[in-house]
Protein backbone atom coordinates (compact mmCIF):
# COMPACT_ATOMS: atom_id res chain seq x y z
CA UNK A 1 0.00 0.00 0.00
CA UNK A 2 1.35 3.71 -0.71
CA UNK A 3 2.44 5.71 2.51
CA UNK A 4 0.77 7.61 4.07
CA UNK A 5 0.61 11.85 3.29
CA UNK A 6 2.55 14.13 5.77
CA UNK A 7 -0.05 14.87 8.51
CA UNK A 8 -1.70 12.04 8.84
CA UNK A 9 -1.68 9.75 11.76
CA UNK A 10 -1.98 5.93 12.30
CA UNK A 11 -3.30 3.81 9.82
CA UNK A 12 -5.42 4.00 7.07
CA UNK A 13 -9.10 3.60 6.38
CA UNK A 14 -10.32 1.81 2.75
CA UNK A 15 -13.48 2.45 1.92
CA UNK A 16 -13.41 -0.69 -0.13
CA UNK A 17 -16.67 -1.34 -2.86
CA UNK A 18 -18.22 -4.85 -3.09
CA UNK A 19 -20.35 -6.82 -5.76
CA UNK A 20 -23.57 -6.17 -6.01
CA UNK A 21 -24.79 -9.61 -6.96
CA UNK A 22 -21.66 -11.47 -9.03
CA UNK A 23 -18.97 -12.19 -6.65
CA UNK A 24 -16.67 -12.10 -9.83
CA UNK A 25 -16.74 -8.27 -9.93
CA UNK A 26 -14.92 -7.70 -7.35
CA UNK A 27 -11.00 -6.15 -8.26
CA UNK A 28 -8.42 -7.29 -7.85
CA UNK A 29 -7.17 -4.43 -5.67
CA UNK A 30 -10.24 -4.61 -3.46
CA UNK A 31 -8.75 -8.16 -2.51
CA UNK A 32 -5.57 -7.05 -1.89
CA UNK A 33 -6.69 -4.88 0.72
CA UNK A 34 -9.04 -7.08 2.13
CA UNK A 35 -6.02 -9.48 2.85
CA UNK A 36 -3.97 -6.76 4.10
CA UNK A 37 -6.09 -4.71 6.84
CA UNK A 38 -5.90 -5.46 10.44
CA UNK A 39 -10.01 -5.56 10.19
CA UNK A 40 -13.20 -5.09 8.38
CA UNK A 41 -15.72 -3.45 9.21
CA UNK A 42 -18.53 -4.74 7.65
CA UNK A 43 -22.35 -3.89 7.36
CA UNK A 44 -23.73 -7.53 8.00
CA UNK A 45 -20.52 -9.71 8.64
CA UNK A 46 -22.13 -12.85 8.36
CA UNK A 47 -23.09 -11.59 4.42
CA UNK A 48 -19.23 -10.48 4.10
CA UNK A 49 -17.63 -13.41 5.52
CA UNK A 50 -19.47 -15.00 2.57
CA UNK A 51 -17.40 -12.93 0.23
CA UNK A 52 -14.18 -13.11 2.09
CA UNK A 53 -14.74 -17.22 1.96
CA UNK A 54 -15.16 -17.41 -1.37
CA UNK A 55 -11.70 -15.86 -1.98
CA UNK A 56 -10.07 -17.56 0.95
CA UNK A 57 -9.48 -14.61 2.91
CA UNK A 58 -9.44 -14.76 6.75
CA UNK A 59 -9.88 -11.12 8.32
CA UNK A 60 -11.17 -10.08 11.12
CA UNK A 61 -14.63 -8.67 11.61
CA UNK A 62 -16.77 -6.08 13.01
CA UNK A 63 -20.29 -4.98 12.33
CA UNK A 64 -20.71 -1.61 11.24
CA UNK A 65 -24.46 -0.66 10.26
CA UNK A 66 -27.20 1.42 10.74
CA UNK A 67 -28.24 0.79 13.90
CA UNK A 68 -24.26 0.33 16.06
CA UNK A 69 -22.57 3.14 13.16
CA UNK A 70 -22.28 6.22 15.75
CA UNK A 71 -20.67 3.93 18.51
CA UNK A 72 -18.28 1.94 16.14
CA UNK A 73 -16.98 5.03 14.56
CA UNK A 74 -15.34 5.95 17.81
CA UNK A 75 -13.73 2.41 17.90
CA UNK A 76 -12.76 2.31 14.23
CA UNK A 77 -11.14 5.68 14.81
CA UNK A 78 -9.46 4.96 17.53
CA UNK A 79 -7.97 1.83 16.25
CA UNK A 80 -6.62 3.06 13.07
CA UNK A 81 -5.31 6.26 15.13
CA UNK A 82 -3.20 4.00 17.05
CA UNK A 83 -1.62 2.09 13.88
CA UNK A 84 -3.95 -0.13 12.38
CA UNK A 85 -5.45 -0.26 8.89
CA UNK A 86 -9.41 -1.06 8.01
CA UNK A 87 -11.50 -1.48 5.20
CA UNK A 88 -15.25 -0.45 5.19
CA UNK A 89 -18.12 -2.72 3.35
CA UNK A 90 -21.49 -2.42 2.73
CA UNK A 91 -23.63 -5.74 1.63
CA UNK A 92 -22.95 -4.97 -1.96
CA UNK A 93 -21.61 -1.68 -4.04
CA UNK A 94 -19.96 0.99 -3.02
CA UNK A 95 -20.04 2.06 0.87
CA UNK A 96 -21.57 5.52 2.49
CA UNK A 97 -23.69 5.57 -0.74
CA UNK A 98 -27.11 5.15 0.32
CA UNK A 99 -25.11 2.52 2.43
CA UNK A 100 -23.92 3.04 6.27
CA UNK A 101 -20.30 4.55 6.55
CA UNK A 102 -20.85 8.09 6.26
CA UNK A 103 -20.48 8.37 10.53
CA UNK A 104 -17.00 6.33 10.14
CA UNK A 105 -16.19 8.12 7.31
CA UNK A 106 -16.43 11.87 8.46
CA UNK A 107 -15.07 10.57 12.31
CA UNK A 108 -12.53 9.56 10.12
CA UNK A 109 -11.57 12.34 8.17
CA UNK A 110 -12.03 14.73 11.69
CA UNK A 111 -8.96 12.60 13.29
CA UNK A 112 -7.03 13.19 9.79
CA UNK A 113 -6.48 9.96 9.30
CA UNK A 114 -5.84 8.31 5.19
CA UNK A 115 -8.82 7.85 3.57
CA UNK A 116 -8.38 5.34 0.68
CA UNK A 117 -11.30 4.63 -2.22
CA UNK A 118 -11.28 1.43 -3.59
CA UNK A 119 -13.28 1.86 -6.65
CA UNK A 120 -15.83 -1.09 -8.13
CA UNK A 121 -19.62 -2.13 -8.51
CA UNK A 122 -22.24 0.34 -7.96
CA UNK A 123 -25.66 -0.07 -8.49
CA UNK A 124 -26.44 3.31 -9.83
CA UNK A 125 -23.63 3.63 -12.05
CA UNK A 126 -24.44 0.04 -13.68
CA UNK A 127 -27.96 0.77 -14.14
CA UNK A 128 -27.17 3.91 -15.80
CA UNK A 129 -24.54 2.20 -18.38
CA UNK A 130 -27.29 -0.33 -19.91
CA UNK A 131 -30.83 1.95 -19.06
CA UNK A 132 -30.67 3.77 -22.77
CA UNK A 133 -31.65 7.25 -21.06
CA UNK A 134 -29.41 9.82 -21.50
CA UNK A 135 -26.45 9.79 -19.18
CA UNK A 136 -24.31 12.88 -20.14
CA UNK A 137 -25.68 14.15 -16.67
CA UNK A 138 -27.92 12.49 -13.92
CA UNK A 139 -29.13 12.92 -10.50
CA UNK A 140 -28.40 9.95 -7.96
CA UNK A 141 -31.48 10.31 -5.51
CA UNK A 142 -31.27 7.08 -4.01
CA UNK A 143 -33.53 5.97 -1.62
CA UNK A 144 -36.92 7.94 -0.63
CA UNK A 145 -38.96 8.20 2.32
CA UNK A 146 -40.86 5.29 3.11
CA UNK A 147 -43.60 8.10 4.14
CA UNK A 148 -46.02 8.83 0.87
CA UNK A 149 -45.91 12.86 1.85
CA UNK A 150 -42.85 13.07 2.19
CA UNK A 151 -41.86 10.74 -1.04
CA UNK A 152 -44.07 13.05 -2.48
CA UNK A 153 -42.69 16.08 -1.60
CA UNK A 154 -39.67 14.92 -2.90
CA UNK A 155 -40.63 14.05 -6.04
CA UNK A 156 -42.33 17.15 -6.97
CA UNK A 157 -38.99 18.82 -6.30
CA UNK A 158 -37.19 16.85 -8.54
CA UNK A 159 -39.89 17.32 -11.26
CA UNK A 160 -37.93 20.21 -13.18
CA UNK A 161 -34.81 18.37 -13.46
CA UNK A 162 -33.64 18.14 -16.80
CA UNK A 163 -31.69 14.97 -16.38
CA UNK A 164 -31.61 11.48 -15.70
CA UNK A 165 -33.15 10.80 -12.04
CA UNK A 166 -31.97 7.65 -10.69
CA UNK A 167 -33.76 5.75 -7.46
CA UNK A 168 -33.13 2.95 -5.53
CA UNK A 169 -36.54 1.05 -4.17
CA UNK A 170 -37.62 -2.09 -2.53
CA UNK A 171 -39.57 -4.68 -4.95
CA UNK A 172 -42.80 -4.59 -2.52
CA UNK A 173 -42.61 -0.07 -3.03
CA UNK A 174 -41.66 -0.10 -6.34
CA UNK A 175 -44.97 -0.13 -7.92
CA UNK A 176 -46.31 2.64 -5.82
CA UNK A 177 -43.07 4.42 -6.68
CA UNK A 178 -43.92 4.33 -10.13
CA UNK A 179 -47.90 5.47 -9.67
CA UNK A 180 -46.37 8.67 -8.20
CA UNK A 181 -43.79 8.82 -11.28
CA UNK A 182 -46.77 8.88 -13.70
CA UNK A 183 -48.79 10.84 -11.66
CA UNK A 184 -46.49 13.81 -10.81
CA UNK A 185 -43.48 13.72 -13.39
CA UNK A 186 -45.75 12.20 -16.54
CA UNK A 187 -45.28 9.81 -18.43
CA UNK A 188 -41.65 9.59 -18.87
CA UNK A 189 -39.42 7.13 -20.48
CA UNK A 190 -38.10 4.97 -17.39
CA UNK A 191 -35.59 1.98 -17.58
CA UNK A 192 -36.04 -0.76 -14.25
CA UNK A 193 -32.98 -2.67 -13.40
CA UNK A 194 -33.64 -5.56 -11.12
CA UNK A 195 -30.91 -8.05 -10.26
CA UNK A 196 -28.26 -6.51 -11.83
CA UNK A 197 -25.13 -9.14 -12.35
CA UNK A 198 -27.16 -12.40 -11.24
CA UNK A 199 -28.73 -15.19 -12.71
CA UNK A 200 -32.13 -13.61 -13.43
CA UNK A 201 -30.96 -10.35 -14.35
CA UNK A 202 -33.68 -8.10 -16.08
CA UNK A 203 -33.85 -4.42 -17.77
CA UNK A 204 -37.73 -3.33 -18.30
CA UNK A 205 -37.66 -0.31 -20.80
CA UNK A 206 -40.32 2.06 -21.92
CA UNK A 207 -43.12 4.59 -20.97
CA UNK A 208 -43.30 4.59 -17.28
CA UNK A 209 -47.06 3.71 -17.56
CA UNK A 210 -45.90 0.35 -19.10
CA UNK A 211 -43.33 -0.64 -17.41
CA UNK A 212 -45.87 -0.16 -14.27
CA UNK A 213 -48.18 -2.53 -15.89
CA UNK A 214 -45.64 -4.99 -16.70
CA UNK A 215 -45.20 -5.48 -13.07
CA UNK A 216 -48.70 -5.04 -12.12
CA UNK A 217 -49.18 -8.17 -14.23
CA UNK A 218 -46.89 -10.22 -11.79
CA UNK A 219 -47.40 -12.20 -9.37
CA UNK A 220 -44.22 -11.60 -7.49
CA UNK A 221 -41.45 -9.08 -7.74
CA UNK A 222 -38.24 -9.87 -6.18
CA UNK A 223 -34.48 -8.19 -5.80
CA UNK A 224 -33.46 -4.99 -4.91
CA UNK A 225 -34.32 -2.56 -8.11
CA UNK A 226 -33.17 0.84 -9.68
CA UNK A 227 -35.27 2.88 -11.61
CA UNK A 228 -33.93 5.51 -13.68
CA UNK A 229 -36.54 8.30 -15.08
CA UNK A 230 -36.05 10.50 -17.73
CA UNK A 231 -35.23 14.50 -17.30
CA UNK A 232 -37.88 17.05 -17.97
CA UNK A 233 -37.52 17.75 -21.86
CA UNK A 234 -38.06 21.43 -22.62
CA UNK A 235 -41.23 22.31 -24.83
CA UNK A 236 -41.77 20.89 -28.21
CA UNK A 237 -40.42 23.93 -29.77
CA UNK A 238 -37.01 23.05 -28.77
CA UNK A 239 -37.43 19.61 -30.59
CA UNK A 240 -39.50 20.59 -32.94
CA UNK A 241 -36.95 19.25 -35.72
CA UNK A 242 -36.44 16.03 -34.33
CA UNK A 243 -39.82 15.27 -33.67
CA UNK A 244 -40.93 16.49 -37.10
CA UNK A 245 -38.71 13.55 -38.72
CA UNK A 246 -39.69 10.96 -36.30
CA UNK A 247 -43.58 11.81 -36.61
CA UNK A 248 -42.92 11.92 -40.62
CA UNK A 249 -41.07 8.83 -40.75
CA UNK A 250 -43.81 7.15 -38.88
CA UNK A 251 -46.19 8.52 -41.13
CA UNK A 252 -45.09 7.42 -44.66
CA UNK A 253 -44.16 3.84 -43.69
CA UNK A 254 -48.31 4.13 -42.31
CA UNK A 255 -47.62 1.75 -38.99
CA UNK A 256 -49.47 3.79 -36.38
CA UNK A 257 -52.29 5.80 -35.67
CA UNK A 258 -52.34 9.53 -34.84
CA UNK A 259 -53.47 9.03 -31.04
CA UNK A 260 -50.96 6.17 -30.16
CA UNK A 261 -47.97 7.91 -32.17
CA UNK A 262 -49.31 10.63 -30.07
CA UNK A 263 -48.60 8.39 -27.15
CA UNK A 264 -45.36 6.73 -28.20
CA UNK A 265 -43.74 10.19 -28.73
CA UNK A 266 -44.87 11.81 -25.23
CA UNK A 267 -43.27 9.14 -24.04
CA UNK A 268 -40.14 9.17 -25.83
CA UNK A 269 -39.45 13.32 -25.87
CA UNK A 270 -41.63 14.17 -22.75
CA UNK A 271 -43.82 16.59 -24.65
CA UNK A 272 -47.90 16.74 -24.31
CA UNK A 273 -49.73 14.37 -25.74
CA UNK A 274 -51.42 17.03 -27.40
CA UNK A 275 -48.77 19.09 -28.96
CA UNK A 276 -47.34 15.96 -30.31
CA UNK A 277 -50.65 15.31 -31.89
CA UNK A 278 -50.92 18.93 -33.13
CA UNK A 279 -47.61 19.04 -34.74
CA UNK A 280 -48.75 15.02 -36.58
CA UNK A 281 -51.29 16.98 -38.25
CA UNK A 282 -49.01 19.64 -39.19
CA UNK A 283 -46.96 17.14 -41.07
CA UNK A 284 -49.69 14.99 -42.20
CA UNK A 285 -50.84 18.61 -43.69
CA UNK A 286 -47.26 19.10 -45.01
CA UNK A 287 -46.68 15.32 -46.55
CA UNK A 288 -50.08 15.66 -48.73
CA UNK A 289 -50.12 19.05 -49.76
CA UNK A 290 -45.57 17.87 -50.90
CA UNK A 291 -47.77 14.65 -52.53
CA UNK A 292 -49.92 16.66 -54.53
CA UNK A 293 -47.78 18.92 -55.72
CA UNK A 294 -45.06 15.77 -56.90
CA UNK A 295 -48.55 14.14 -58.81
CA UNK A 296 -49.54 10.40 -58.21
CA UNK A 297 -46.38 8.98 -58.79
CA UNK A 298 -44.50 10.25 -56.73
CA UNK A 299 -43.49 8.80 -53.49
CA UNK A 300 -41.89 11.28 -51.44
């Protein structure tokens, strides 16, 4: 491991990342670590002595969660103050995002100790890579409340945003999560990633009205999911151009009706269903009157 900067004291603290479902995604300087530290401070050790089994590791551990975080951060401190190195895991991804560690983490940084990231998995960032929204910029909101006003509340503040939202939710929420989607950001174009990196791995893409459906129609929903939601899309005018060529494309190969291309496209650009349907008779207007005037043989 490199030494330490001038200033700090004691050991050092790795705030190491995990998989999130294949154990094979872990790196390979993650394990080095983890057979290196003193101890590991772990958010369920019985689920990371799994992981530490699998690659024959033997390191000692200590629980580190939600409900023991404020207390252990004084011991984790106080250990690595006096010479010993640690590395911090959550269950799966990367730890103190939307996972416990933030307490050790800033006790941590107070005593000056060496903070060390071990990049690898995270949920949010794998979701994003395979969703097909845009991902120039996004907004990780992870968790919500579990309270509807307050999820709410919440929502309607992220309403304006003009990129890609990204949430983490429970399987037995996420259908209410995605009511509230429809009902206060529209019908936006959502991607759902549920077991990401295991056997039954499974992107649902589309309007969030049908992916809603999809898993209204089942009988059981299980895994931890991320849902990623489109940005707010400025008004039409500012795709006017694009949308003109997708609504005449759709029109001369004849394989939709004006309401559901109406649909498809509020979906797609996040523009009213009834602008879209406004500017379809535009160039429905514009495609006959360019017919016309090239006579009946043309094809334009």
């Amino acid at each position: 491991m490199a030494d330490k900067p001038a200033g700090a004291a004691g050991g050092s603290l790795y705030i190491v990342a995990t998989p999130i479902g294949n154990l094979s995604d872990i790196t390979l300087r993650a394990l080095e670590v983890l057979k290196t530290v003193a101890f590991v401070a772990a958010e369920d050790t019985r689920h990371t002595r799994k992981l530490l089994s699998h690659y024959r590791i033997s390191a000692r551990l200590i629980s580190c969660n939600e409900h023991n975080e404020r207390e252990r951060a004084v011991e984790i401190v106080k250990k690595i103050s006096d010479g010993a190195s640690a590395a911090l895991l959550s269950d799966a991804g990367t730890p103190t995002v939307s996972d416990p560690g933030y307490r050790v983490l800033q006790a941590a940084i107070s005593a000056n100790l060496r903070i060390v990231p071990i990049p690898g998995a995270s949920a949010a960032i794998t979701a994003l890579s395979a969703a097909g929204l845009p991902s120039d910029a996004f907004l990780f909101a992870g968790f919500l409340s579990h309270k509807s006003a307050k999820r709410r509340a919440r929502l309607k503040q992220l309403a304006n945003e003009p990129v890609t939202l990204i949430f983490y939710e429970s399987p037995n929420r996420i259908t209410a999560l995605l009511q509230e989607v429809v009902e206060l950001l529209g019908n936006r174009p959502v991607a759902l990633a549920r077991e990401m990196t295991k056997r039954y791995e499974e992107f649902i893409r589309g309007p969030a009205e049908d992916v809603m459906a999809n898993l209204q129609g089942r009988s059981d929903i299980k895994g931890e999911v991320t849902l990623l939601v489109s940005g707010k899309k400025d008004d039409a005018g500012d795709v006017s151009e694009e949308l003109e060529d997708a609504i005449g494309r759709a029109l001369r190969e004849g394989s939709t009706g004006g309401a559901k291309l109406s649909r498809e496209l509020a979906a797609r650009y996040g523009v009213p269903k009834n602008k879209i349907y406004e500017m379809i008779l535009q160039v429905k207007a514009k495609l006959n009157a360019g017919n016309g005037e090239k006579g009946d043989g043309s094809h334009g």
